[in-house]
C-alpha atoms as a PDB file:
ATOM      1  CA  UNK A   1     148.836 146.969  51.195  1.00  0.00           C
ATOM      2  CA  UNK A   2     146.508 146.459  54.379  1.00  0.00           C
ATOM      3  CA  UNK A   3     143.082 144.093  53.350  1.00  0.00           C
ATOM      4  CA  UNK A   4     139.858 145.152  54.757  1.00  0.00           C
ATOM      5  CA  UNK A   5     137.227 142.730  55.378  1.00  0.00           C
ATOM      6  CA  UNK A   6     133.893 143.211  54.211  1.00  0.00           C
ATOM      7  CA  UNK A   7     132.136 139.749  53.661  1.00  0.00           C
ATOM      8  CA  UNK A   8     134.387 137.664  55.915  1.00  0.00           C
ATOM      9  CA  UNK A   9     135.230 137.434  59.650  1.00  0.00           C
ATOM     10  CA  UNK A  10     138.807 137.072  60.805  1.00  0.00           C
ATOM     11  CA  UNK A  11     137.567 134.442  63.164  1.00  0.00           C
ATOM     12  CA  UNK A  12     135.396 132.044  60.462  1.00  0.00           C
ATOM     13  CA  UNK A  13     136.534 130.015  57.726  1.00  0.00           C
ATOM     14  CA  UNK A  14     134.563 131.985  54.782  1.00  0.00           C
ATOM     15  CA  UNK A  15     132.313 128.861  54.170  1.00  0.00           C
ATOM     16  CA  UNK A  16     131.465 128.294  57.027  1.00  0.00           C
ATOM     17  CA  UNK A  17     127.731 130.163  56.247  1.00  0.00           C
ATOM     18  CA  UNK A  18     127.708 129.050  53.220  1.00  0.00           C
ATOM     19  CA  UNK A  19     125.225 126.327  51.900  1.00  0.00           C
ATOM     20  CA  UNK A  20     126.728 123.433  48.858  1.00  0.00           C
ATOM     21  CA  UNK A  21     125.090 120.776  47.477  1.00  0.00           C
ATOM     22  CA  UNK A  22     125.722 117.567  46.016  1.00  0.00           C
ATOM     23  CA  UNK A  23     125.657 117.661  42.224  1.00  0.00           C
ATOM     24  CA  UNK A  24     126.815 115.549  38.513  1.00  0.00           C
ATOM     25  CA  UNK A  25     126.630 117.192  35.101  1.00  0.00           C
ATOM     26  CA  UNK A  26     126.033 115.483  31.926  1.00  0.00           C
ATOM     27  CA  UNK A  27     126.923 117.282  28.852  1.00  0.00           C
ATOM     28  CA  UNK A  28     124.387 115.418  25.992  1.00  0.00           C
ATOM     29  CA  UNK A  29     123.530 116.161  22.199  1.00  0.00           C
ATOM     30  CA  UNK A  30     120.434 117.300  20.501  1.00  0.00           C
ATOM     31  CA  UNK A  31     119.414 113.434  20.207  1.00  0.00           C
ATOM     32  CA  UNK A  32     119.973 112.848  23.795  1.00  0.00           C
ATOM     33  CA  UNK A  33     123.257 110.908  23.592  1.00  0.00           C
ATOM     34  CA  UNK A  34     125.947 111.848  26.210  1.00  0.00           C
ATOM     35  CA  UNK A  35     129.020 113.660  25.416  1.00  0.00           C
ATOM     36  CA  UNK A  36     130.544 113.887  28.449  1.00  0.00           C
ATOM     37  CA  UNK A  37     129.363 113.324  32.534  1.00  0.00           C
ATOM     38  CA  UNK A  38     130.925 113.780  35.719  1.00  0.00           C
ATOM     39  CA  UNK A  39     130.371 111.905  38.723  1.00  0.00           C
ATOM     40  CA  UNK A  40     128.875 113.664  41.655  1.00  0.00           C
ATOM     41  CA  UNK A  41     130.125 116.531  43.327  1.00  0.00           C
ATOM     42  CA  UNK A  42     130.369 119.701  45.584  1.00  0.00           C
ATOM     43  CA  UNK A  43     128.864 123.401  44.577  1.00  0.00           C
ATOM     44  CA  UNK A  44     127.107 126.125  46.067  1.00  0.00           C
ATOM     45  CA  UNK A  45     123.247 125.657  46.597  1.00  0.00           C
ATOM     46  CA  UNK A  46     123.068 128.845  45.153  1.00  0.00           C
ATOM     47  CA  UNK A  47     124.771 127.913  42.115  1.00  0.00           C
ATOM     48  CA  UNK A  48     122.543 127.030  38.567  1.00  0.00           C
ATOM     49  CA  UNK A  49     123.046 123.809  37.283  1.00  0.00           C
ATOM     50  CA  UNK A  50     124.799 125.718  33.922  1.00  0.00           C
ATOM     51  CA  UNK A  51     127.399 127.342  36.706  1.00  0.00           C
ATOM     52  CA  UNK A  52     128.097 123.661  37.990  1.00  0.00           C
ATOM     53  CA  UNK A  53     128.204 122.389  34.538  1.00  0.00           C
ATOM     54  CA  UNK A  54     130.624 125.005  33.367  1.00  0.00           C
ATOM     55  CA  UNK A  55     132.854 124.342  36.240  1.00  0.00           C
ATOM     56  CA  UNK A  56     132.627 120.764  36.765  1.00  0.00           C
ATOM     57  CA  UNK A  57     133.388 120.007  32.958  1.00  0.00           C
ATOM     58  CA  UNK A  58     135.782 123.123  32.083  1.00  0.00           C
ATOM     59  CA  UNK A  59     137.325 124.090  34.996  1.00  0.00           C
ATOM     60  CA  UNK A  60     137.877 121.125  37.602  1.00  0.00           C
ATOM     61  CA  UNK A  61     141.444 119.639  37.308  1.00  0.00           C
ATOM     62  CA  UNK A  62     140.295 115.976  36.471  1.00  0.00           C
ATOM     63  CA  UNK A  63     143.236 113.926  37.010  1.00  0.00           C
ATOM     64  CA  UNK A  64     146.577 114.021  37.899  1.00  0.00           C
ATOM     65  CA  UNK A  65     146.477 115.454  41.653  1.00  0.00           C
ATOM     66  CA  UNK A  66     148.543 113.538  44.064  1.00  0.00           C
ATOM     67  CA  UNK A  67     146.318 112.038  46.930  1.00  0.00           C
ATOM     68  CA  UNK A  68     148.615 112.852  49.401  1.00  0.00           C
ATOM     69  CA  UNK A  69     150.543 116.110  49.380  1.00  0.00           C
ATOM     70  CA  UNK A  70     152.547 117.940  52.102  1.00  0.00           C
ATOM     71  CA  UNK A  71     153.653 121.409  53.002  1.00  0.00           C
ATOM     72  CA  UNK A  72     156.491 123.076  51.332  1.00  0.00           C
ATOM     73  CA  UNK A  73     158.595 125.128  54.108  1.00  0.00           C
ATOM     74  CA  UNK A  74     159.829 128.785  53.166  1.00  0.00           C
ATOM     75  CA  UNK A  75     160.675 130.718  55.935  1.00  0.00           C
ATOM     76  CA  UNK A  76     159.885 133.845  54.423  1.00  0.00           C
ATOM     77  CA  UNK A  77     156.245 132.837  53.656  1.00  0.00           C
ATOM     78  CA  UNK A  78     153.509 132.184  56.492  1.00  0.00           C
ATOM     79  CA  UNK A  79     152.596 128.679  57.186  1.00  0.00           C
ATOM     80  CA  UNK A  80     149.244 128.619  56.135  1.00  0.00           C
ATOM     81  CA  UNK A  81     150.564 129.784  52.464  1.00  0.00           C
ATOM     82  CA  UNK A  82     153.341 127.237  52.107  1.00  0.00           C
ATOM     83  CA  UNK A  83     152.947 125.330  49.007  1.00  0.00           C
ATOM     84  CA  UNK A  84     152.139 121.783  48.463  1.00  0.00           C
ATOM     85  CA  UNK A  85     153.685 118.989  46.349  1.00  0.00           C
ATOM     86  CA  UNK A  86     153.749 115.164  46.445  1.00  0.00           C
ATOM     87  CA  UNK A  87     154.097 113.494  49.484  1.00  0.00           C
ATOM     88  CA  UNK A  88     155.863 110.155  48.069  1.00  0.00           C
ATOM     89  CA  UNK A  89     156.062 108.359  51.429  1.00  0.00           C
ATOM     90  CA  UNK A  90     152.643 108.501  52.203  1.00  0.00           C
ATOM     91  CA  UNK A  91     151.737 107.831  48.034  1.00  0.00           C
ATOM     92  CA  UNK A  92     153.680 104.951  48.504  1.00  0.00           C
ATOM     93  CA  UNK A  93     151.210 103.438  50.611  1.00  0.00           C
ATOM     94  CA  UNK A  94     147.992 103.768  48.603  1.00  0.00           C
ATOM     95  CA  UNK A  95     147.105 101.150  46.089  1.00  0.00           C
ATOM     96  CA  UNK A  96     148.479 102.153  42.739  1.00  0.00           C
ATOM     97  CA  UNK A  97     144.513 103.165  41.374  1.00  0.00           C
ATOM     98  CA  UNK A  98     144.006 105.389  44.979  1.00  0.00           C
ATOM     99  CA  UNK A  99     147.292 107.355  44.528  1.00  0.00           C
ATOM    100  CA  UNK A 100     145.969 110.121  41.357  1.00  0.00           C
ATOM    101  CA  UNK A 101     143.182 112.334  42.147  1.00  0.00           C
ATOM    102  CA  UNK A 102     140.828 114.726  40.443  1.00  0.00           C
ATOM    103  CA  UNK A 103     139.170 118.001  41.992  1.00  0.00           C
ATOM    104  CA  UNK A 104     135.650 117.193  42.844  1.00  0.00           C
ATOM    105  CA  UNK A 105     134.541 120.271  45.372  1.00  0.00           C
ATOM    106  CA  UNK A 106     134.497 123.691  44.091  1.00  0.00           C
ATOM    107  CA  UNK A 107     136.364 124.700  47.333  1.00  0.00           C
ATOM    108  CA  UNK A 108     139.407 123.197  46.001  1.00  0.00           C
ATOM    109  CA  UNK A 109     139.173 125.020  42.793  1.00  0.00           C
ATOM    110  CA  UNK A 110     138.668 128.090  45.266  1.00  0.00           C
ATOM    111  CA  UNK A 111     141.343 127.364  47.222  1.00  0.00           C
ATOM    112  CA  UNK A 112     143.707 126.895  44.744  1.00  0.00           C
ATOM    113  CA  UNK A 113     143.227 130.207  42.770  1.00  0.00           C
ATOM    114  CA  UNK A 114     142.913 132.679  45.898  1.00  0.00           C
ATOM    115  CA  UNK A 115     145.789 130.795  47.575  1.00  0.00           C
ATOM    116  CA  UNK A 116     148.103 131.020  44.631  1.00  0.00           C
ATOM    117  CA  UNK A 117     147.352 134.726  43.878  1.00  0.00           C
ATOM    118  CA  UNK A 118     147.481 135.443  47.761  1.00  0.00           C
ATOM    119  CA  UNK A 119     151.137 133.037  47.392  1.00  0.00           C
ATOM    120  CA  UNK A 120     152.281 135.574  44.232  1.00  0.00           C
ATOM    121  CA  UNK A 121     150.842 138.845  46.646  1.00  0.00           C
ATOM    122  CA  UNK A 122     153.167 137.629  49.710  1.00  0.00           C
ATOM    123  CA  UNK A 123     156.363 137.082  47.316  1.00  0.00           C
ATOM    124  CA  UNK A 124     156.007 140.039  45.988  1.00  0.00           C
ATOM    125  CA  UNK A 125     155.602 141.698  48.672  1.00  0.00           C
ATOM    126  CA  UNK A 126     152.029 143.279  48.613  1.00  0.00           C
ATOM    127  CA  UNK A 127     150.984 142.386  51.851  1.00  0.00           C
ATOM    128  CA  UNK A 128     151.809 145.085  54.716  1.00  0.00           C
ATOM    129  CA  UNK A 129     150.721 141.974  57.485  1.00  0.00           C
ATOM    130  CA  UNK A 130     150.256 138.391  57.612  1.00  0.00           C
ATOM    131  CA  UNK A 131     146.280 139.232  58.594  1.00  0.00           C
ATOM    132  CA  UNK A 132     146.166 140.889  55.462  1.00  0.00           C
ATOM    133  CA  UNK A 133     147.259 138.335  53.306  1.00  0.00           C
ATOM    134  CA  UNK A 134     144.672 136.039  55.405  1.00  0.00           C
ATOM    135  CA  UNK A 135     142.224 138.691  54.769  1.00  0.00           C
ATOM    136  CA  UNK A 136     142.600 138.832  51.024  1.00  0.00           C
ATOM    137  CA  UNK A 137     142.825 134.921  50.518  1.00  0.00           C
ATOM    138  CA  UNK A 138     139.615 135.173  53.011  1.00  0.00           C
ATOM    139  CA  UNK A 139     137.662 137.732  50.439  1.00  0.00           C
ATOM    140  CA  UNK A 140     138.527 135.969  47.416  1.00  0.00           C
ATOM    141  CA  UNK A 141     137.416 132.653  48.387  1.00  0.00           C
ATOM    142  CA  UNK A 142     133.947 134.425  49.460  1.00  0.00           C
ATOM    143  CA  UNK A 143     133.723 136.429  46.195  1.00  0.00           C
ATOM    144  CA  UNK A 144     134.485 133.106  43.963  1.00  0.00           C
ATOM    145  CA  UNK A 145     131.913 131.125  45.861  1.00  0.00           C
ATOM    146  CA  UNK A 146     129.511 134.091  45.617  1.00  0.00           C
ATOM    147  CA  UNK A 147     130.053 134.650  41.592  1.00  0.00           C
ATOM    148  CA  UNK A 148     130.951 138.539  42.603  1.00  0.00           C
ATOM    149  CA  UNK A 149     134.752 137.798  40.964  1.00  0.00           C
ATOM    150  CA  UNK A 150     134.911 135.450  38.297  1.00  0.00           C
ATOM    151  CA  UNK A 151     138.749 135.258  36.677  1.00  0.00           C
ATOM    152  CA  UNK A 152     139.064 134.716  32.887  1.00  0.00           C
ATOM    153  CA  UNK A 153     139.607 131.054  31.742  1.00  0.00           C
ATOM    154  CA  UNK A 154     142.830 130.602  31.568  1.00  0.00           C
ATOM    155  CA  UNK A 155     142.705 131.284  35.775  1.00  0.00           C
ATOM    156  CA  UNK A 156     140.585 128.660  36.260  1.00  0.00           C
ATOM    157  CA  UNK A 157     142.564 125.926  34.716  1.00  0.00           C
ATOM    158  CA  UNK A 158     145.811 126.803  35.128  1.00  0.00           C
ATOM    159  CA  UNK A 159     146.201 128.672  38.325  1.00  0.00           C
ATOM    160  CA  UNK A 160     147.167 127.325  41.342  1.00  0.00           C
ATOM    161  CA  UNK A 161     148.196 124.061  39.895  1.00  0.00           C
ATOM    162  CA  UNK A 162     151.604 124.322  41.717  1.00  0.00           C
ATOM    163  CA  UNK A 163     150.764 125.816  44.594  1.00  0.00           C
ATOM    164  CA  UNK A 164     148.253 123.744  45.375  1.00  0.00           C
ATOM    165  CA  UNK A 165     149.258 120.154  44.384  1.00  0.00           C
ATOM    166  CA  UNK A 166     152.613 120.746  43.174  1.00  0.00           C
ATOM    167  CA  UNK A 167     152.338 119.908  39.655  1.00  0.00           C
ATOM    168  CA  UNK A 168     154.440 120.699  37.092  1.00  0.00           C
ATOM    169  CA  UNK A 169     155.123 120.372  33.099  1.00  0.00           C
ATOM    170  CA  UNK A 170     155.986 121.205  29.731  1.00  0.00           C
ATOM    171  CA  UNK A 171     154.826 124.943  28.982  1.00  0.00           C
ATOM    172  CA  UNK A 172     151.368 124.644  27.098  1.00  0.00           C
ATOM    173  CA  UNK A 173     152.106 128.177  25.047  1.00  0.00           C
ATOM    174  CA  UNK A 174     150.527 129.771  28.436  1.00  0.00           C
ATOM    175  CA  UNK A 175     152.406 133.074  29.049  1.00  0.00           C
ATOM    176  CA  UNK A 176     153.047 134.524  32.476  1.00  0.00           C
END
């Protein structure tokens, strides 16, 4: 399938125009006690505080990420789309506490979706050209960021996880 382009530029990363801000969420009862908080973190300036909320206490992946993860070769998928897992050597080196992550920029969240379903496009063999794969993964990033696509729940947390860091697990009861 060929990809046009209609909010991105072959040439630009698509958020590259795009304003984010600095943000924490706190999640608190009627009588003002907190339930649950984030630390700070990345979202679009555009973005309400309830869309940062949402994401930052449903959606983020807040543990469990490898802080150092390299490329997966396949020689029938395009660099840029090779998956990622743990990169022990380098782990290795970090301090014990330094060596698990959490997601704390939507971007990654981003990232991880459109890449995986651009990933599951080029295996299957959707894309007619490697630009059109980039174009896709391109598009979706831009309508995520823009709230003009929004993927049920289940997306958001479970998508991507091992494309993008390489984690794996126990089935949860999620189907595919």
């Amino acid at each position: 399938m060929q990809i046009d382009r209609h909010y991105t530029v072959k040439t630009n990363n698509p958020y590259a125009d795009m304003e984010f801000k600095t943000v924490s969420s706190e999640i608190r009862d009627p009588d003002g006690a907190l339930v649950s908080g984030t630390g700070k973190f990345t979202a679009p300036a555009a973005w309400s505080q309830m869309a940062c909320d949402i994401l930052a206490q449903k959606y983020f992946r807040k543990a469990g990420i490898p802080a150092a993860l390299k490329p997966v070769k396949e020689d029938d998928v395009p660099e840029w789309l090779w998956r990622k897992e743990t990169d022990t050597k380098a782990l290795n080196k970090l301090d014990k506490a330094e060596r698990m992550v959490g997601e704390n920029d939507v971007r990654a969240v981003f990232d991880r979706m459109a890449g995986c379903w651009t990933y599951w496009g080029w295996k299957g063999g959707y894309f007619d050209t490697d630009a059109d794969a980039r174009a896709y993964f391109d598009e979706m990033r831009f309508m995520l960021v823009r709230q003009i696509a929004a993927p049920n729940s289940p997306q958001w947390f479970n998508t991507g996880l091992h494309w993008a860091y390489g984690l794996t697990g126990k089935s949860q009861g999620h189907h595919y």
